[in-house]
N, C-alpha and C. Protein backbone atom coordinates (compact mmCIF):
# COMPACT_ATOMS: atom_id res chain seq x y z
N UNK A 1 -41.79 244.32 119.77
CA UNK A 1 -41.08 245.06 120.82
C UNK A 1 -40.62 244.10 121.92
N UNK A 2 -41.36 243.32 122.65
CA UNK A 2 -40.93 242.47 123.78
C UNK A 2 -40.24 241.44 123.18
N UNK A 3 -39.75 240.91 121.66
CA UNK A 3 -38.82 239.81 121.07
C UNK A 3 -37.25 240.72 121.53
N UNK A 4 -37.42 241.88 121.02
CA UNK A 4 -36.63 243.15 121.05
C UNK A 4 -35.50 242.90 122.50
N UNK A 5 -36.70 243.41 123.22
CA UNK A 5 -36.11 243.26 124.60
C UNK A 5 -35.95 242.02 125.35
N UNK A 6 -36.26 240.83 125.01
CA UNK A 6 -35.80 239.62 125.23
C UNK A 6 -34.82 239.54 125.01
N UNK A 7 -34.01 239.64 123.37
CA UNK A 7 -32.75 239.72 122.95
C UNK A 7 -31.89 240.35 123.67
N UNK A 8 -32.32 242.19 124.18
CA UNK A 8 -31.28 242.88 124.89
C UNK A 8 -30.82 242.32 126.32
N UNK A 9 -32.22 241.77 126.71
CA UNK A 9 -32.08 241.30 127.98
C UNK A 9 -31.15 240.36 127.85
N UNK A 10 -30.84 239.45 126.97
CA UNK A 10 -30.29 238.45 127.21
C UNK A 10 -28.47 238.52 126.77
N UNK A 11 -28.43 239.61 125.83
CA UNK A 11 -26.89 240.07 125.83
C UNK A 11 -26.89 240.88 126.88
N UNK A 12 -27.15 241.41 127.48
CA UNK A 12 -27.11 242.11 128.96
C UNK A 12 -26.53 241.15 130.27
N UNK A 13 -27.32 239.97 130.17
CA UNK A 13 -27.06 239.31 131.85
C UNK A 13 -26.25 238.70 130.95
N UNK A 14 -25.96 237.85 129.70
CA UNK A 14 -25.10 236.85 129.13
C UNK A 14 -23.79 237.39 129.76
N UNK A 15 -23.70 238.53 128.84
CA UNK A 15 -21.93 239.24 129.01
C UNK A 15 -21.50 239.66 130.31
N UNK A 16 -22.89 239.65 131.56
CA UNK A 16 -21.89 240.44 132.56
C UNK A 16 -21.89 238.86 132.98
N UNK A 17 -22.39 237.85 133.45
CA UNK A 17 -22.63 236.57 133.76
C UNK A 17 -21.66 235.72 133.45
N UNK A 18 -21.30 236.03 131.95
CA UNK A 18 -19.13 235.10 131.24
C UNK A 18 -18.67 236.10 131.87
N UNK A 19 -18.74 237.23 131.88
CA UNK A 19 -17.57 238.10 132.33
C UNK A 19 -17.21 237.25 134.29
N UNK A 20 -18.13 238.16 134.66
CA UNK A 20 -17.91 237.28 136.14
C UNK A 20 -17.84 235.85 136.46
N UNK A 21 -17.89 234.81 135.34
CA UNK A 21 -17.45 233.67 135.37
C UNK A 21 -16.08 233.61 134.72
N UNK A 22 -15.58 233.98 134.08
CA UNK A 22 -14.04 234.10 133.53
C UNK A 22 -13.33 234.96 134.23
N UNK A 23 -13.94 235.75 134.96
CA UNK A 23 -12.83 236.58 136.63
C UNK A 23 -12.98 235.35 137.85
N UNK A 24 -14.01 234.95 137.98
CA UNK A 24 -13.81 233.90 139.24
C UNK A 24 -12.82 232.48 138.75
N UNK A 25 -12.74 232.17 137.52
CA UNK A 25 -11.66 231.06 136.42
C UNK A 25 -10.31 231.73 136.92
N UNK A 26 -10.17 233.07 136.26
CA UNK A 26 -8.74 233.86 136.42
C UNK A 26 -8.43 233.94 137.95
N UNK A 27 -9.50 234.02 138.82
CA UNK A 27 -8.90 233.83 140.90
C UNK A 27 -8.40 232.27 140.59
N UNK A 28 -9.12 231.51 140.58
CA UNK A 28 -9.07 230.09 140.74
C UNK A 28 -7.61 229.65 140.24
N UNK A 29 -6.96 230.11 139.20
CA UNK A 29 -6.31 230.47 138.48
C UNK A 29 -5.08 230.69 139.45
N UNK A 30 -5.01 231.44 140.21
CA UNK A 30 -4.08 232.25 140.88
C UNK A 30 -3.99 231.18 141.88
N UNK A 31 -4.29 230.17 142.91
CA UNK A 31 -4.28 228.77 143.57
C UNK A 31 -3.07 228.07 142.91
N UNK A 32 -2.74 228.46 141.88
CA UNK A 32 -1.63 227.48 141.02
C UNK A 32 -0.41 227.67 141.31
N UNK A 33 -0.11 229.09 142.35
CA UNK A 33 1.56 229.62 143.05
C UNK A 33 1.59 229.00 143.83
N UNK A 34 2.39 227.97 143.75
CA UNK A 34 3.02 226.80 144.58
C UNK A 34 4.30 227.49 145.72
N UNK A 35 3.76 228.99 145.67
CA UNK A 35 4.64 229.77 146.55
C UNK A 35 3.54 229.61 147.94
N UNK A 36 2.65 229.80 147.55
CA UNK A 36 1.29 229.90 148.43
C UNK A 36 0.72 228.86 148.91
N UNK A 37 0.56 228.10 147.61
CA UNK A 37 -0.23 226.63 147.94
C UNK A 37 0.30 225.24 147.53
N UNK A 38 -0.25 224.44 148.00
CA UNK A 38 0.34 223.42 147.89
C UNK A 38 -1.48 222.35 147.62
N UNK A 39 -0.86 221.41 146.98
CA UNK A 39 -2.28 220.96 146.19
C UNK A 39 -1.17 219.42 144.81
N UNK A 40 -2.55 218.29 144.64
CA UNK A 40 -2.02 217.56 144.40
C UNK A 40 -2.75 217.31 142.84
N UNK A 41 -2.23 216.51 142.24
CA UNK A 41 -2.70 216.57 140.56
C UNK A 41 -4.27 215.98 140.90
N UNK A 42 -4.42 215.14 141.74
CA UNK A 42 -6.21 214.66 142.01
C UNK A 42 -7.01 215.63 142.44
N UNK A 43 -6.53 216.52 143.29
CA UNK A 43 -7.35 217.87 143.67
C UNK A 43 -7.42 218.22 142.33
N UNK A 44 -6.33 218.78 141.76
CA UNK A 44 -6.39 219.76 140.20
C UNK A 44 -7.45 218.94 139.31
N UNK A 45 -7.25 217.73 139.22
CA UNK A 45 -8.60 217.40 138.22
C UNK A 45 -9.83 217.10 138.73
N UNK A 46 -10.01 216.98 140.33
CA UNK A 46 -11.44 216.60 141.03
C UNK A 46 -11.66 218.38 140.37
N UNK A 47 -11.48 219.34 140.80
CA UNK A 47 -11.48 220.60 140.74
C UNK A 47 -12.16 220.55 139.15
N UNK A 48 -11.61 220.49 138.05
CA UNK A 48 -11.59 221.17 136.86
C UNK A 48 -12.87 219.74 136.15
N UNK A 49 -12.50 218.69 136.70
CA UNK A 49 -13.55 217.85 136.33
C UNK A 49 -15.30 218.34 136.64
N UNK A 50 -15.14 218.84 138.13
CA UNK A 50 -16.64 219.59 138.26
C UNK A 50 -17.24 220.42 137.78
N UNK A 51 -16.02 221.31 137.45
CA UNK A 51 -16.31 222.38 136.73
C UNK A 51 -16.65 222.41 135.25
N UNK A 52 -16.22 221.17 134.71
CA UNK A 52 -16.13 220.62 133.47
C UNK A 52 -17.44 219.87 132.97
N UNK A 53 -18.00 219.42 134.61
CA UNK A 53 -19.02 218.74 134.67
C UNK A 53 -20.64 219.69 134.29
N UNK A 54 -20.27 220.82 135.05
CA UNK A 54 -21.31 221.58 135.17
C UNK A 54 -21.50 222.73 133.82
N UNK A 55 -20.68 222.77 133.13
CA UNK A 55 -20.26 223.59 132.16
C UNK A 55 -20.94 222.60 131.05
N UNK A 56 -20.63 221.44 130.97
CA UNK A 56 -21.72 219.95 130.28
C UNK A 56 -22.98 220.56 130.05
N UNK A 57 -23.27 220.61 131.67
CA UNK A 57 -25.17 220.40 131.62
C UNK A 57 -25.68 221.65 131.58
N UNK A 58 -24.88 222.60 131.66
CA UNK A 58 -25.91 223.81 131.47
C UNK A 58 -25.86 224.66 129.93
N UNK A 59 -24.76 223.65 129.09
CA UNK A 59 -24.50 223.74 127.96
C UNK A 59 -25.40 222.76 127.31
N UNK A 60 -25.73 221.46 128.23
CA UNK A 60 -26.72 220.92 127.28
C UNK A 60 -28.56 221.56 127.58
N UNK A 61 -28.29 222.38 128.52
CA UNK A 61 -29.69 222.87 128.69
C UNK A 61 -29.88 223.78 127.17
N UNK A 62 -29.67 224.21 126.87
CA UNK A 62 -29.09 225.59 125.98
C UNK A 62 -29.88 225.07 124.85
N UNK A 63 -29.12 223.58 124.60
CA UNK A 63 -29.28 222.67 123.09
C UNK A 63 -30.74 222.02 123.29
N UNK A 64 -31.08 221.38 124.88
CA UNK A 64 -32.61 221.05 124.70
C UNK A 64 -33.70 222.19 124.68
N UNK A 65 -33.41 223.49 124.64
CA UNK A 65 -34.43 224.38 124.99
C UNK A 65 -35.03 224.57 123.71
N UNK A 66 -34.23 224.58 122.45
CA UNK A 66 -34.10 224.63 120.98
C UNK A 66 -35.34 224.05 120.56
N UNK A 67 -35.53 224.44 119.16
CA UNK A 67 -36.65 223.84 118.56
C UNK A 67 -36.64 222.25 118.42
N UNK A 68 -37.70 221.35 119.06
CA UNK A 68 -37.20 219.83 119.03
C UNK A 68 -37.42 220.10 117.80
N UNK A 69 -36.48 218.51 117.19
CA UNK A 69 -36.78 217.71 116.01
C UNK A 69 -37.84 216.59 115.96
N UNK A 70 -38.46 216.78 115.32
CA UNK A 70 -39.59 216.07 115.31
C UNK A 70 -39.72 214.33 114.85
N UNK A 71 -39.65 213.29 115.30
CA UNK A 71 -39.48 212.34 114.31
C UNK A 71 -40.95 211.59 113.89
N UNK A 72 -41.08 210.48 112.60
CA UNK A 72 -42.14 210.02 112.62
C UNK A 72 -42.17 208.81 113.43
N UNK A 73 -43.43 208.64 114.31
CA UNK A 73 -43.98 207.42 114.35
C UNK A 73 -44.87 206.82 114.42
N UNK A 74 -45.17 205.80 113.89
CA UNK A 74 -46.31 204.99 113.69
C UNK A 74 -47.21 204.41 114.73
């Protein structure tokens, strides 16, 4: 029962958690009407580089949480 609800729990906060991270992407998104703003190609990649950065490590948290691989040594 509590494997159960681990699972639900975790498609529960997952999907609302991308959801509200792919609506705050789609605002960020909207910064790009050069009617409005004004902004230079080093901002645009300091910007998407951090974001790029942090999207890295909490993607590599994901992969170390996993069952290690074990190796031999002597």
């Amino acid at each position: 029962i509590m494997a159960v609800d681990k699972k639900a729990n975790f498609i529960r906060i997952a999907e609302a958690r991308t959801n509200k991270i792919i609506e705050s992407i789609t605002l960020l998104g909207n910064l790009s009407n050069t009617s409005y703003y004004e902004y230079t190609p080093d901002q645009i990649e300091a910007m998407f580089s951090a974001i790029q950065e942090e999207l890295d490590t909490q993607k590599k948290r994901f992969a170390d949480s996993g069952p290690k691989k074990k190796k031999f040594r002597l």
